[in-house]
C-alpha atoms as a PDB file:
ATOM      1  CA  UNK A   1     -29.247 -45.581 -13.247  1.00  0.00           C
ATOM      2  CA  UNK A   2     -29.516 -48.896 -15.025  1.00  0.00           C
ATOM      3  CA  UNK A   3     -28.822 -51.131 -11.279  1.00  0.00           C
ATOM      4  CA  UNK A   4     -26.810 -50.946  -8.072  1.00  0.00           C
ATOM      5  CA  UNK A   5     -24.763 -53.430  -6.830  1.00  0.00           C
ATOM      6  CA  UNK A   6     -24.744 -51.922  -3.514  1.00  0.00           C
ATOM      7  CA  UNK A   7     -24.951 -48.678  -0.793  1.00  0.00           C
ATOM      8  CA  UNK A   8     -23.160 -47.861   1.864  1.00  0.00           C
ATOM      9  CA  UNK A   9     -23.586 -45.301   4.610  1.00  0.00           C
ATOM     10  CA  UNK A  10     -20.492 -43.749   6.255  1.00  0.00           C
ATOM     11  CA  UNK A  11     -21.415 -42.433   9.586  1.00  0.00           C
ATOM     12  CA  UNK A  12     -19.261 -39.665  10.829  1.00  0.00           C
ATOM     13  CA  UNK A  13     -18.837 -38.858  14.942  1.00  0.00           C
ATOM     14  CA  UNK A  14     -17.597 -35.598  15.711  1.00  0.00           C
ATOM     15  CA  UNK A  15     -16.363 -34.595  12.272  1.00  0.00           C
ATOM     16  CA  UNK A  16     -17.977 -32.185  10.085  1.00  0.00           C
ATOM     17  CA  UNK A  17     -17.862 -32.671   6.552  1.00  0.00           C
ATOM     18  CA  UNK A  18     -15.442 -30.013   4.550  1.00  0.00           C
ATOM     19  CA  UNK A  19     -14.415 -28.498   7.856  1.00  0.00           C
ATOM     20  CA  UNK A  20     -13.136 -30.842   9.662  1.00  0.00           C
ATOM     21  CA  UNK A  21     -12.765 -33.997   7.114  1.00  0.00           C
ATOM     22  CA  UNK A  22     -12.595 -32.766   3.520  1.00  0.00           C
ATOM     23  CA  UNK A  23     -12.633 -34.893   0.747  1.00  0.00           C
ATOM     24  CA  UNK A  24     -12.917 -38.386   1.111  1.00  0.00           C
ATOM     25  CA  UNK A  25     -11.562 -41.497  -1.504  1.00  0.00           C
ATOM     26  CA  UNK A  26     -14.095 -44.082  -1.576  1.00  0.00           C
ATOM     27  CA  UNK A  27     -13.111 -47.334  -2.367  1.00  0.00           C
ATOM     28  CA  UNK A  28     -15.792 -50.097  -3.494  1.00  0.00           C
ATOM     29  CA  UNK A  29     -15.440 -53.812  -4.651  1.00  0.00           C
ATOM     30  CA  UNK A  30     -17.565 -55.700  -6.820  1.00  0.00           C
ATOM     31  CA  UNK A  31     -17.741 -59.366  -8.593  1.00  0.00           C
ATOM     32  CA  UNK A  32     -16.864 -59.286 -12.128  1.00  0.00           C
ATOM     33  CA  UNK A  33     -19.973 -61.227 -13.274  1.00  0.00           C
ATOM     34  CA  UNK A  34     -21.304 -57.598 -12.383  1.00  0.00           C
ATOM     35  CA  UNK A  35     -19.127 -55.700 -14.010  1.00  0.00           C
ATOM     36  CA  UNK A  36     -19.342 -57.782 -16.924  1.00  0.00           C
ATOM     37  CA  UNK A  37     -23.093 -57.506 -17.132  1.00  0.00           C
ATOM     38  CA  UNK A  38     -22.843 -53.913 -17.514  1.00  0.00           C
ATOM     39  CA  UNK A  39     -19.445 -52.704 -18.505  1.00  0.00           C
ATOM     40  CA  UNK A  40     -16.559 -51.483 -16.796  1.00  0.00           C
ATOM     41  CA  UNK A  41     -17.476 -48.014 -18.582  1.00  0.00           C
ATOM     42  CA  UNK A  42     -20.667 -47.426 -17.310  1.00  0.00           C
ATOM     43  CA  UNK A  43     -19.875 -48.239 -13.338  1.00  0.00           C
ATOM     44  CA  UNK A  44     -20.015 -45.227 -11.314  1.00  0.00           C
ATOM     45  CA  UNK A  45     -19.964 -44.680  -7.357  1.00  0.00           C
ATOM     46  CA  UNK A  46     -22.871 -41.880  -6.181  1.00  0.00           C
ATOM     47  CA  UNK A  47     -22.821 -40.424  -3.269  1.00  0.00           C
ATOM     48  CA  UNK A  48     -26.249 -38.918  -1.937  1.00  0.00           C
ATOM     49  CA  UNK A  49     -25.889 -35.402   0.194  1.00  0.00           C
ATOM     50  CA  UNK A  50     -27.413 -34.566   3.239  1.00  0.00           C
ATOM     51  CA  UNK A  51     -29.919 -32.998   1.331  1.00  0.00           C
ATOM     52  CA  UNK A  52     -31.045 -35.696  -0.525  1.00  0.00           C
ATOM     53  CA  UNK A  53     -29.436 -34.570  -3.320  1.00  0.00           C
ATOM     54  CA  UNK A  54     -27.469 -37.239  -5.353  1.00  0.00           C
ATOM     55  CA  UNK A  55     -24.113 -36.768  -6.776  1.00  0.00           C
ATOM     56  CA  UNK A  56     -21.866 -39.375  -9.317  1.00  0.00           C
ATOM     57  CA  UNK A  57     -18.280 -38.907  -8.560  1.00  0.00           C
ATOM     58  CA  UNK A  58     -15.663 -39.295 -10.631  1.00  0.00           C
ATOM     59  CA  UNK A  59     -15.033 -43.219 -10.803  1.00  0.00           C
ATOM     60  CA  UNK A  60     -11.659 -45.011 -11.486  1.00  0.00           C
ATOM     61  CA  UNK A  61     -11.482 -48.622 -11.944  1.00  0.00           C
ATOM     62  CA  UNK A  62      -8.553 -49.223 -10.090  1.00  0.00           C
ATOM     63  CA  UNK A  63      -8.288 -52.981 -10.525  1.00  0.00           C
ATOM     64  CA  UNK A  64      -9.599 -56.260 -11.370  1.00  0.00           C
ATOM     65  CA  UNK A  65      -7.888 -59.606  -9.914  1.00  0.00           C
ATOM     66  CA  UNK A  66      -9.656 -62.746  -8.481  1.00  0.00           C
ATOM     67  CA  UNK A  67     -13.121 -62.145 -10.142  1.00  0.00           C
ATOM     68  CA  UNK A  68     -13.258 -58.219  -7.760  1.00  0.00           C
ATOM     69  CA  UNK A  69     -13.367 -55.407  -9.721  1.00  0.00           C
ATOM     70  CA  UNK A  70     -12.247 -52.601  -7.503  1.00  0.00           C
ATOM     71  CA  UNK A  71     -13.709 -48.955  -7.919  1.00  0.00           C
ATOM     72  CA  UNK A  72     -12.552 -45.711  -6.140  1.00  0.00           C
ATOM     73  CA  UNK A  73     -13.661 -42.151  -6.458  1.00  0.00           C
ATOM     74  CA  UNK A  74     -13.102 -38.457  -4.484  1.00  0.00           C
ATOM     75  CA  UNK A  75     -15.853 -36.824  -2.874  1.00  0.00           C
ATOM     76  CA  UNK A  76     -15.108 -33.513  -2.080  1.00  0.00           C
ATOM     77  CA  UNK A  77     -17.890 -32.927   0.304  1.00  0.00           C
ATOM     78  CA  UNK A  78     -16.763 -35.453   2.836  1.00  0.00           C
ATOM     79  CA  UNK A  79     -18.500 -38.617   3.535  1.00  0.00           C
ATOM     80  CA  UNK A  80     -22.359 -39.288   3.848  1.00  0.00           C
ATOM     81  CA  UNK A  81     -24.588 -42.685   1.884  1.00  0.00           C
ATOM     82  CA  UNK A  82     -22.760 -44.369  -1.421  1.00  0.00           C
ATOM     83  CA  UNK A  83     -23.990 -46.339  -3.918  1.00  0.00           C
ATOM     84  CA  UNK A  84     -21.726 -48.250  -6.864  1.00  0.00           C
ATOM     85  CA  UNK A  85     -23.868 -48.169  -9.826  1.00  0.00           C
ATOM     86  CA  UNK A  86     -24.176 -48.915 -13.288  1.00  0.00           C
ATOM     87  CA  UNK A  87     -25.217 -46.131 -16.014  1.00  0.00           C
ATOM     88  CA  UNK A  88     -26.930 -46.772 -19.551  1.00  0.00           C
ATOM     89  CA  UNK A  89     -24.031 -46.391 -21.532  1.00  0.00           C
ATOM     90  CA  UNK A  90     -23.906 -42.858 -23.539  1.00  0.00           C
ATOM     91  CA  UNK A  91     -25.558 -43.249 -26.827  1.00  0.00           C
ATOM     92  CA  UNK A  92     -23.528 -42.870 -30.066  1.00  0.00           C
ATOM     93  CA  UNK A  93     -24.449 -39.945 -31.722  1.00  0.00           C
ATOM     94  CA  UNK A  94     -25.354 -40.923 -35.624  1.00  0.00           C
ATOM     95  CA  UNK A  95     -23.906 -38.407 -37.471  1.00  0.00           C
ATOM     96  CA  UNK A  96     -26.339 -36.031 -39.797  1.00  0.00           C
ATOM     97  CA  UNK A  97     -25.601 -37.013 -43.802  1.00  0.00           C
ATOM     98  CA  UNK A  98     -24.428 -33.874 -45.000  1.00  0.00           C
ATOM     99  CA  UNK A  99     -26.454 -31.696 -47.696  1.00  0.00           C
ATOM    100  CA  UNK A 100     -25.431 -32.087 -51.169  1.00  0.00           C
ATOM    101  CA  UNK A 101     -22.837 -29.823 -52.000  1.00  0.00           C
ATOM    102  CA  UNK A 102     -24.604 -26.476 -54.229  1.00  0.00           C
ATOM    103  CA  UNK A 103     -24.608 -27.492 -57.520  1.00  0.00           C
ATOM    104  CA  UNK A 104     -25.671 -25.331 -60.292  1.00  0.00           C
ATOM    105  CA  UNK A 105     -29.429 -24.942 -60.114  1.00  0.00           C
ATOM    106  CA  UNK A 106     -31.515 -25.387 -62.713  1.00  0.00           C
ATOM    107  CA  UNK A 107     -32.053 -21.525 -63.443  1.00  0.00           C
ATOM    108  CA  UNK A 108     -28.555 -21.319 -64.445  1.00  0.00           C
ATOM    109  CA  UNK A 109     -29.120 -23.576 -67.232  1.00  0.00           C
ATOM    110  CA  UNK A 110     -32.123 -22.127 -68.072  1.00  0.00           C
ATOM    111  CA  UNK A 111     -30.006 -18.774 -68.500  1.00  0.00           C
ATOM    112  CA  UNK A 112     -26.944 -20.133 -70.123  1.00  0.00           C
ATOM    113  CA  UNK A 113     -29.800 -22.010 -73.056  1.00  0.00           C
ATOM    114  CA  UNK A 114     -31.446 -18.738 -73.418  1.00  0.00           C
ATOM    115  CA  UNK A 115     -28.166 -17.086 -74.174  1.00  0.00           C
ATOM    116  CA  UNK A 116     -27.032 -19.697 -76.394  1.00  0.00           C
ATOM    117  CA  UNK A 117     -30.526 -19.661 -78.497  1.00  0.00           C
ATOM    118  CA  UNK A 118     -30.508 -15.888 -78.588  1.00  0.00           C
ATOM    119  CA  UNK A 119     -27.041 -15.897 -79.863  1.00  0.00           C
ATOM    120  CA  UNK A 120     -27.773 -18.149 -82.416  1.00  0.00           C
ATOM    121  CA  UNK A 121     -30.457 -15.983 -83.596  1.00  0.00           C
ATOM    122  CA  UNK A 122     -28.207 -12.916 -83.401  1.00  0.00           C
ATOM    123  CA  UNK A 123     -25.421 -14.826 -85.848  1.00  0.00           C
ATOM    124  CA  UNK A 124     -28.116 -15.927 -87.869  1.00  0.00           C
ATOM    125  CA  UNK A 125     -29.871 -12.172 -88.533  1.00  0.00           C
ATOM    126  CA  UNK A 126     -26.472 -10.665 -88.903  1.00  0.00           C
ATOM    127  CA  UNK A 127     -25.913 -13.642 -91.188  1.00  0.00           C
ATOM    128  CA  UNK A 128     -29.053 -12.730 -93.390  1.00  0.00           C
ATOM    129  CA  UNK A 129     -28.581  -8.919 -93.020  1.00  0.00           C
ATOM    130  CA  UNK A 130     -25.200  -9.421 -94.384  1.00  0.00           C
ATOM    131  CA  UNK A 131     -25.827 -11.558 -97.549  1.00  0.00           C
ATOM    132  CA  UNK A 132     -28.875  -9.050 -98.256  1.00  0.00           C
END
């Protein structure tokens, strides 16, 4: 979490959450000069369980008109504290050069001189051998 514009707790009276509410659609506003500090992207609306536990719901940007940005997400475990937030944006991966593509290594050449040397003697004796 980079910042937070803002939390919210939704109190619930008689109503338990799942049973007798299910999900919820939370809906949270926010001035552009916000949003614009940190990017539409990276806003997201958290939601922290009764366990303490903290969740980041799927967030929609829903719209922006007047200088409000408006956010909404679904939390299916009912209501309990929000939070609108902004996230350090993902990183973009830099991608790994690739290795050089396999060449012909230098043993090969090694082997193809030798072959050419020794056949060059072999002309050459049968050459000799010949004219003898």
């Amino acid at each position: 979490m980079v910042d937070v514009a803002f939390a919210i707790n939704v109190q619930r009276t008689n109503l338990e959450n799942v049973t007798d509410l299910g999900s919820a659609t939370i809906t949270m506003t926010v001035s552009e000069a916000w949003v614009q500090e940190h990017g539409a992207e990276n806003v997201r609306i958290f939601r922290v369980t009764e366990t303490g536990e903290t969740e980041i719901l799927e967030t929609t940007l829903v719209s922006s008109e007047g200088g409000i940005y408006t956010f909404e997400g679904i939390s299916p475990q009912g209501l309990s504290v929000f939070g609108l937030v902004a996230v350090a944006p993902v990183p973009t991966p830099t991608p790994t050069p690739a290795p050089p593509a396999p060449g012909i290594g230098w043993w090969v050449w090694l082997m193809v001189g030798l072959a050419v040397v020794t056949g060059a003697a072999a002309v050459t004796i049968w050459r000799r051998r010949r004219a003898a």
